[in-house]
Protein backbone atom coordinates (compact mmCIF):
# COMPACT_ATOMS: atom_id res chain seq x y z
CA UNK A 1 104.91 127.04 125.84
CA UNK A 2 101.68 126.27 125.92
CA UNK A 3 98.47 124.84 123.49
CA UNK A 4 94.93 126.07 123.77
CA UNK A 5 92.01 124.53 122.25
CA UNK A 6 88.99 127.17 122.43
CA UNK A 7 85.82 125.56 122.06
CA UNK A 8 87.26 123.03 119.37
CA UNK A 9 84.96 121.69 116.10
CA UNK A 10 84.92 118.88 113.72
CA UNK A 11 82.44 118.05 111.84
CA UNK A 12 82.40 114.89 108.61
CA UNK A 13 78.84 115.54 107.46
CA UNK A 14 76.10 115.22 110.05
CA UNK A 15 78.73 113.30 112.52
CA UNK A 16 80.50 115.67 114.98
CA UNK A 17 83.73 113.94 115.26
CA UNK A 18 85.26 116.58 117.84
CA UNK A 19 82.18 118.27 119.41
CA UNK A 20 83.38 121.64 121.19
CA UNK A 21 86.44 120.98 122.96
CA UNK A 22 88.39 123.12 125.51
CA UNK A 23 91.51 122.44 126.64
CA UNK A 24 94.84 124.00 127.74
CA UNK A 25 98.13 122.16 127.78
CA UNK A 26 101.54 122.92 128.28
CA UNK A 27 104.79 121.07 128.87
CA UNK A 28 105.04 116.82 129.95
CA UNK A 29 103.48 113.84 128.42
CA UNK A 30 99.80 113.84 127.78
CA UNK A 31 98.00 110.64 126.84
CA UNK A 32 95.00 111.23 125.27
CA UNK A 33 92.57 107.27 125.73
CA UNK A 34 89.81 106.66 124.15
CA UNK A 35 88.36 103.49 122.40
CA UNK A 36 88.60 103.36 118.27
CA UNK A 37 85.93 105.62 116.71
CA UNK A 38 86.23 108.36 119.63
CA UNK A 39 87.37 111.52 117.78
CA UNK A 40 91.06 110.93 118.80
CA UNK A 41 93.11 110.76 115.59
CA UNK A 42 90.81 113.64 114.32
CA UNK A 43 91.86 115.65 117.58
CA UNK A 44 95.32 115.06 117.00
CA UNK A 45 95.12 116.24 113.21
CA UNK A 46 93.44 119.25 114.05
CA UNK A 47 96.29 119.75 116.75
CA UNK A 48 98.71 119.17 113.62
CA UNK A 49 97.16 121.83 111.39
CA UNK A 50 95.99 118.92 108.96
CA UNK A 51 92.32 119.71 109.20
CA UNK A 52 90.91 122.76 109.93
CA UNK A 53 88.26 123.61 112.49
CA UNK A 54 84.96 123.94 111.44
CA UNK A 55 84.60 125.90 114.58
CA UNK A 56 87.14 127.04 117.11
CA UNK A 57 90.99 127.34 117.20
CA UNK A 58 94.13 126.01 118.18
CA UNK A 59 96.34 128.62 120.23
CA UNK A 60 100.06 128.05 120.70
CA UNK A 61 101.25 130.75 122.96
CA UNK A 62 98.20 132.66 121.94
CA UNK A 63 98.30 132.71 117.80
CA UNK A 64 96.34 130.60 116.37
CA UNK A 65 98.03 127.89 114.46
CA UNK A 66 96.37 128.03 111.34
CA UNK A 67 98.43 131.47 110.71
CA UNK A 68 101.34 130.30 112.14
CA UNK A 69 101.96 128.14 108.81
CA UNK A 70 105.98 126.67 109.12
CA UNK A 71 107.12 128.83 112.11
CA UNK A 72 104.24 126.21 113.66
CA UNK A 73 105.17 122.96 111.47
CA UNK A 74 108.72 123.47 112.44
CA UNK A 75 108.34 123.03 116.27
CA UNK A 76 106.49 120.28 115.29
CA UNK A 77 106.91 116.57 115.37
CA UNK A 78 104.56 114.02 113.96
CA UNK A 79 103.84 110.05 113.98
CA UNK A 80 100.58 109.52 112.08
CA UNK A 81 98.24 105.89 112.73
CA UNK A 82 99.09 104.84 108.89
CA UNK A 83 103.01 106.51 108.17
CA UNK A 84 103.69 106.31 104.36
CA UNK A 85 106.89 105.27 103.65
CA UNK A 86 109.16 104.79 100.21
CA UNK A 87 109.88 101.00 100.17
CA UNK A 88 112.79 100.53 98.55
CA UNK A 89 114.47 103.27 100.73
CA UNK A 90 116.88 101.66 103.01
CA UNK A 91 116.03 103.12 106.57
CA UNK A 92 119.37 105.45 106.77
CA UNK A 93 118.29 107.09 103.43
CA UNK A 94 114.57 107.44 104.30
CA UNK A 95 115.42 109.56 107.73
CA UNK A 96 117.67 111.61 105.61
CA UNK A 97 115.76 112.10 103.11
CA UNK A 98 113.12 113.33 105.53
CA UNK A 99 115.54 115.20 107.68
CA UNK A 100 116.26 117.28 104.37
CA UNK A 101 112.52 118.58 103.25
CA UNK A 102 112.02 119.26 107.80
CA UNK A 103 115.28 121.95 106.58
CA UNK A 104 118.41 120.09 108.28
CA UNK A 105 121.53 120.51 106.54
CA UNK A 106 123.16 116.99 105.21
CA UNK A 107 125.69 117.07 107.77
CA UNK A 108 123.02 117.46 110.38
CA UNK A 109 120.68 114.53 108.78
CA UNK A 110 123.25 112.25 108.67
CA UNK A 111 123.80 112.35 112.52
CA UNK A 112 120.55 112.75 113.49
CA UNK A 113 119.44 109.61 111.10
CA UNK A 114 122.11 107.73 113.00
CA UNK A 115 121.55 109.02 116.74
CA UNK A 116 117.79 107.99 116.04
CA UNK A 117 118.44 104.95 114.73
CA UNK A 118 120.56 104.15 117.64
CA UNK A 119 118.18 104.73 119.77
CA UNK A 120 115.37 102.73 118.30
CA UNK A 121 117.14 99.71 117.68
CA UNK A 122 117.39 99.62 114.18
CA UNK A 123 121.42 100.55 113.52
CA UNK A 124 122.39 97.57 112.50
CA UNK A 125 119.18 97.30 110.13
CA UNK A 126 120.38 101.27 108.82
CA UNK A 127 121.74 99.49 105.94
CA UNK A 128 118.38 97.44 104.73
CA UNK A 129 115.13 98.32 102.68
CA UNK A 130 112.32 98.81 104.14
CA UNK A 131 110.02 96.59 102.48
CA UNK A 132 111.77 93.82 104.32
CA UNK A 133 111.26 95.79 107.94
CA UNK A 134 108.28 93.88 109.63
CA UNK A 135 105.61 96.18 110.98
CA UNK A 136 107.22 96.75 114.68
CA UNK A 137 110.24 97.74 112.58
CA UNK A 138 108.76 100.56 110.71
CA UNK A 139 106.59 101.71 113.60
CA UNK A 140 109.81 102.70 114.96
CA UNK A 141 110.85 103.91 112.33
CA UNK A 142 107.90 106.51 112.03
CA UNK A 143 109.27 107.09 115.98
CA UNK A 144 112.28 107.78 114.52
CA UNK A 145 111.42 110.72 111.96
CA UNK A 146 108.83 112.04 114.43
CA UNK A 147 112.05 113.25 116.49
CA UNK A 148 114.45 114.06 113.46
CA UNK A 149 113.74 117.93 114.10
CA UNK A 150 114.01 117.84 117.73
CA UNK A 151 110.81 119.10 117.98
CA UNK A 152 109.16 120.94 121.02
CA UNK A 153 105.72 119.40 120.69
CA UNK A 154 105.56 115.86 120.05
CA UNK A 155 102.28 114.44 118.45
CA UNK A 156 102.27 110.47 118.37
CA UNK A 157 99.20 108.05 117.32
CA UNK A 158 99.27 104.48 118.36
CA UNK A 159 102.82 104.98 118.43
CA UNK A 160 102.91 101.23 119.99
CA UNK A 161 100.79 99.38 117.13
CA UNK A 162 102.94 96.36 116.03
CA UNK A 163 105.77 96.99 118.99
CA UNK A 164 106.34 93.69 121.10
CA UNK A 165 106.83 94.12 125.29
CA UNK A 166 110.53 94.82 125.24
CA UNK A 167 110.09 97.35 122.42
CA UNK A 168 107.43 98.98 124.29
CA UNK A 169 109.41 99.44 127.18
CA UNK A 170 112.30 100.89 125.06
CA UNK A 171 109.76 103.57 123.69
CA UNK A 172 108.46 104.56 126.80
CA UNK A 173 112.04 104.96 128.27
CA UNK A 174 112.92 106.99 124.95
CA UNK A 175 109.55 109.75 125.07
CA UNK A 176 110.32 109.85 129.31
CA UNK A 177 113.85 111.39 128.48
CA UNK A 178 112.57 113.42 125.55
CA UNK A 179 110.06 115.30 127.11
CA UNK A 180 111.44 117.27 129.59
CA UNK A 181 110.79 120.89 128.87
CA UNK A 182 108.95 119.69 125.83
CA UNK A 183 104.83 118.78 125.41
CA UNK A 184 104.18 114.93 124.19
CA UNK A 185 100.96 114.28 123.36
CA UNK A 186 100.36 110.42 122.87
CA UNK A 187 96.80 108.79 121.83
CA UNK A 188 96.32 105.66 122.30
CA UNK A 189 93.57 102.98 123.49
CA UNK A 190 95.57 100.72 125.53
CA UNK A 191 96.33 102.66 128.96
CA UNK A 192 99.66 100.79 130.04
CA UNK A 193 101.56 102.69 126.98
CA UNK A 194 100.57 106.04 129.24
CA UNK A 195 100.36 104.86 132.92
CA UNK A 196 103.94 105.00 134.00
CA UNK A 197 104.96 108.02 132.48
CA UNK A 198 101.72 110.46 131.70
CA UNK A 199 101.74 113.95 133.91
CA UNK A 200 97.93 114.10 132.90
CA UNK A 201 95.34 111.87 130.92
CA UNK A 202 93.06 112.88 128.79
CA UNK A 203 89.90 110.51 128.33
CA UNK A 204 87.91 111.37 124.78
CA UNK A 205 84.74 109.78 124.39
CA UNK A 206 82.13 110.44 121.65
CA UNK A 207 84.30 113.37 120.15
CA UNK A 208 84.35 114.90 123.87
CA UNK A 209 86.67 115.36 126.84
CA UNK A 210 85.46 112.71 129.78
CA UNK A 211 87.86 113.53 132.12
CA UNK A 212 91.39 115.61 132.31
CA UNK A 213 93.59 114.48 135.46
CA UNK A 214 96.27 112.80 136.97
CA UNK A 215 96.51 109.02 136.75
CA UNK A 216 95.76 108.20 140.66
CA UNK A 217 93.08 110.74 140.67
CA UNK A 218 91.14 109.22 137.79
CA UNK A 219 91.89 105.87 139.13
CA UNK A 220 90.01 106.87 142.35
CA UNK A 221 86.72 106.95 140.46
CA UNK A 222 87.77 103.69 138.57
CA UNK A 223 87.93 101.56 141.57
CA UNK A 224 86.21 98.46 141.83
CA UNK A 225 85.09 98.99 137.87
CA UNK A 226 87.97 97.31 136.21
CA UNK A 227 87.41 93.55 134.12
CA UNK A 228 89.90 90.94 132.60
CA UNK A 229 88.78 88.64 129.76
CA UNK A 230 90.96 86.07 128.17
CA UNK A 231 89.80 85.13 124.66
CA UNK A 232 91.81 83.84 121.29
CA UNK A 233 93.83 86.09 119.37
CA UNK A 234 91.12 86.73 116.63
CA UNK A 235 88.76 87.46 119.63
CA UNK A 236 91.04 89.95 120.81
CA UNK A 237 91.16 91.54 117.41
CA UNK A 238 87.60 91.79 118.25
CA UNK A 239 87.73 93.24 121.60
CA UNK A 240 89.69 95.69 120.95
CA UNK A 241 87.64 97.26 118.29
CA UNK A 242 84.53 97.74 121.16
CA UNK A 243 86.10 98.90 124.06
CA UNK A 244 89.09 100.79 125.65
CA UNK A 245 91.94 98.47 126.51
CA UNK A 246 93.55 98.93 129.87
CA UNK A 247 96.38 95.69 129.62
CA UNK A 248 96.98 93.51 127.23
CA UNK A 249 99.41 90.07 128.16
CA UNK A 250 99.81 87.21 125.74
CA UNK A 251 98.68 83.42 127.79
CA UNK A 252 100.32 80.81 125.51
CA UNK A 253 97.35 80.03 122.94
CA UNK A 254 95.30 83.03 124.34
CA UNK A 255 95.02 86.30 125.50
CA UNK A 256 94.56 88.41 128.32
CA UNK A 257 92.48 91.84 127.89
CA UNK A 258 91.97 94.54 130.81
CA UNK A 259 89.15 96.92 130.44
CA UNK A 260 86.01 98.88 132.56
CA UNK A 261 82.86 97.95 132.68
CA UNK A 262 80.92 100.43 133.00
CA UNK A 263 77.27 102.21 132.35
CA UNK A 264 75.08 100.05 130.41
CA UNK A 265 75.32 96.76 129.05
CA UNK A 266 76.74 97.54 125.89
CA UNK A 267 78.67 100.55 126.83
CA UNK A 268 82.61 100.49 128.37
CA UNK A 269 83.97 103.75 129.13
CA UNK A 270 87.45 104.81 128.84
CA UNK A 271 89.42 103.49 131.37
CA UNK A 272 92.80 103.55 133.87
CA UNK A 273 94.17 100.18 135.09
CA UNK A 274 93.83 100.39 138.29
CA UNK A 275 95.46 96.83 140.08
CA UNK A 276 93.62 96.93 143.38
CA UNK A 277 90.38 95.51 140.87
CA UNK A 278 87.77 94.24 142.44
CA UNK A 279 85.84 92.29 140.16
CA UNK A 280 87.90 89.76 137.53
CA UNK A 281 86.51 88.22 135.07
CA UNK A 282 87.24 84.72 133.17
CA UNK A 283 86.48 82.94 130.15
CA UNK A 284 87.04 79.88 127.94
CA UNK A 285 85.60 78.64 124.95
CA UNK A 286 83.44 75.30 124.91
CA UNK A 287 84.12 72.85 122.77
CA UNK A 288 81.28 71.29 122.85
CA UNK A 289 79.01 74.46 121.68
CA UNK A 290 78.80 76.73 118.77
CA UNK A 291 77.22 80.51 118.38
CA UNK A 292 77.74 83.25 120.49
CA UNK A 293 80.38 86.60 120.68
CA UNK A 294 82.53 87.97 122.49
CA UNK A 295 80.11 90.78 122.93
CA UNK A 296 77.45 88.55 123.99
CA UNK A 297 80.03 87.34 126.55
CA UNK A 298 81.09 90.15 128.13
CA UNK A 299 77.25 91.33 128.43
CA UNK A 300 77.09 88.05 131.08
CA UNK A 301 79.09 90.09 133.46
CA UNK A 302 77.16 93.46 132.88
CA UNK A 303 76.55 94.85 136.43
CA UNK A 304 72.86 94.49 136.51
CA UNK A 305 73.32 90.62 136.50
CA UNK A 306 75.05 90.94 140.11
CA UNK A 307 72.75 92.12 142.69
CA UNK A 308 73.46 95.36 144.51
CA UNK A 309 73.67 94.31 147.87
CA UNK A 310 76.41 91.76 147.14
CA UNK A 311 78.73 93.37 144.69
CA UNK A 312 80.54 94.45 146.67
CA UNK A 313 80.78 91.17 149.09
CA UNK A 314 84.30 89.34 149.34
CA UNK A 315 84.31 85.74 147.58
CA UNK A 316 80.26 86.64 146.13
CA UNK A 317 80.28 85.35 142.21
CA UNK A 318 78.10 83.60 139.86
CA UNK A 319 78.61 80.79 136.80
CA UNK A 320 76.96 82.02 133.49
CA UNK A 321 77.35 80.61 129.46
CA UNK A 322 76.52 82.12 126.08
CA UNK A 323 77.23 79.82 123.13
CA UNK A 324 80.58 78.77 122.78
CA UNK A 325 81.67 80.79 125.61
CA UNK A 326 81.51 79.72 129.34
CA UNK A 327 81.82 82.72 132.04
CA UNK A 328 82.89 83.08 135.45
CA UNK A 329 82.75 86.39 137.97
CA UNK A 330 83.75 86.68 141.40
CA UNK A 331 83.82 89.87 143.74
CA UNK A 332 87.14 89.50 145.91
């Protein structure tokens, strides 16, 4: 089993959202990182035979998927960013309702719905609408009806949006054990939902493959490069939106983001968490001060403002402010 992307095209207008991509994948988990606004959800669309490519294909096993039609679909599974959902369905009817237009008999619906919900947590909810299901709850429910078809490739965006730690952990557990002999192909922008389990990694920047490895390899090149920042919630909202996140751990009243610094100023690559980091970096807000961004912050710690010969130097670091925003850097 294997997928081939032969110099793959996208284009919305004059934006190239997937500029020429080529790629060949086979079984294991694949995460495909890359900050919001890199071409990822439009790869994986194209990869789901929801868009078609302006130029290029998508091989599986050598046909190209847009002829395929349902003997592709059918192998497939799918959890979109956005999953629509019927909210007055109680989450036991909604899988079988879904299990019944993928083709499974009742008999097989009904114990699939149940073995899924099982395994996402949500049994004991089976029974409830889901309108009343908070927003972790139905992201695992759109986990849930990804897998109702046993699928052999398994296509997941953001699949962690709205999941707290423990149900992270239960997720990851859940696509380790599935994908044996099977392909999973997860996108995502925080790198600790891939780290742990991801046979390669995919980083998609600007509608274009950056780099296609193993973890440790493209850690090697990501030594030394990697930041922390703790800001307020709504900051982090913030954050998020401008750069690739590597960690993310809650602080009490605040939050603690991991991401690379790298290039220019006000440019962050695509990154691996790599915990032998060299450089950390801290923040608070002043009280005392108004004005100033997050943006503006992070630009304090921008390489050019630590001289060469010394950034590399154990215990080396500078002070810096910017509005309401006080910044500290050390090399250790």
């Amino acid at each position: 089993m294997k997928l081939t992307l032969t110099d793959l095209t996208k284009k919305f207008g004059a934006k190239t959202a997937v500029d020429h991509v080529n790629l060949e994948i086979s079984h294991g988990i694949i995460g495909l990182l890359g900050p919001n606004g890199a071409g990822k959800t439009t790869l994986i669309r194209l990869l789901c035979d929801l868009l078609r490519p302006d130029d290029g294909a998508v091989l599986f096993d050598g046909e190209n998927i847009c002829t395929m039609g349902e003997d592709y679909r059918d192998m497939l599974g799918y959890l979109p960013q956005k999953m629509g959902y019927y909210p007055w369905f109680t989450a036991e009817k909604y899988l079988q309702y879904l299990a019944a237009l993928k083709g499974l008999s009742a008999e097989e619906g009904d114990a699939r719905a149940s073995a899924l919900l099982q395994q996402v947590g949500l049994h004991a909810e089976r029974k409830k609408r889901l309108r009343t299901f908070s927003g972790g709850m139905l992201q695992r429910i759109g986990i849930a009806q990804a897998l109702l078809n046993d699928p052999k490739i398994l296509i997941l965006d953001e699949p962690t949006a709205g999941l707290d730690p423990q149900e992270r952990i239960r997720f990851r557990n859940m696509i380790a054990g599935f994908a044996q002999d099977r392909l999973v192909i997860l996108s995502t922008h925080i790198v600790s939902d891939v780290e742990h389990m991801a046979t390669k990694v995919i980083l998609f920047r600007a509608g274009k493959i950056a780099a296609c490895d193993t973890i440790d390899e493209i850690c090697k090149t990501l030594d030394g490069k990697v930041c922390s920042v703790t800001v307020s919630p709504k900051e982090a909202e913030e954050f998020q939106q401008m750069y690739l996140i590597a960690d993310v751990q809650p602080t009490g009243e605040s939050v603690q983001l991991r991401y690379v610094q790298t290039g220019s100023r006000r440019e962050a690559r695509s990154s691996i968490p790599n915990w032998r980091t060299r450089i950390f970096f801290t923040a608070e807000r002043r009280t005392h001060a108004e004005g100033g961004t997050v943006q503006d912050l992070v630009q304090t710690a921008d390489s050019d403002r630590i001289p060469a010969d010394l950034s590399g130097t154990a215990g080396f670091g500078f002070a810096a402010s910017s509005g309401k925003y006080a910044a500290a850097v050390r090399v250790l």
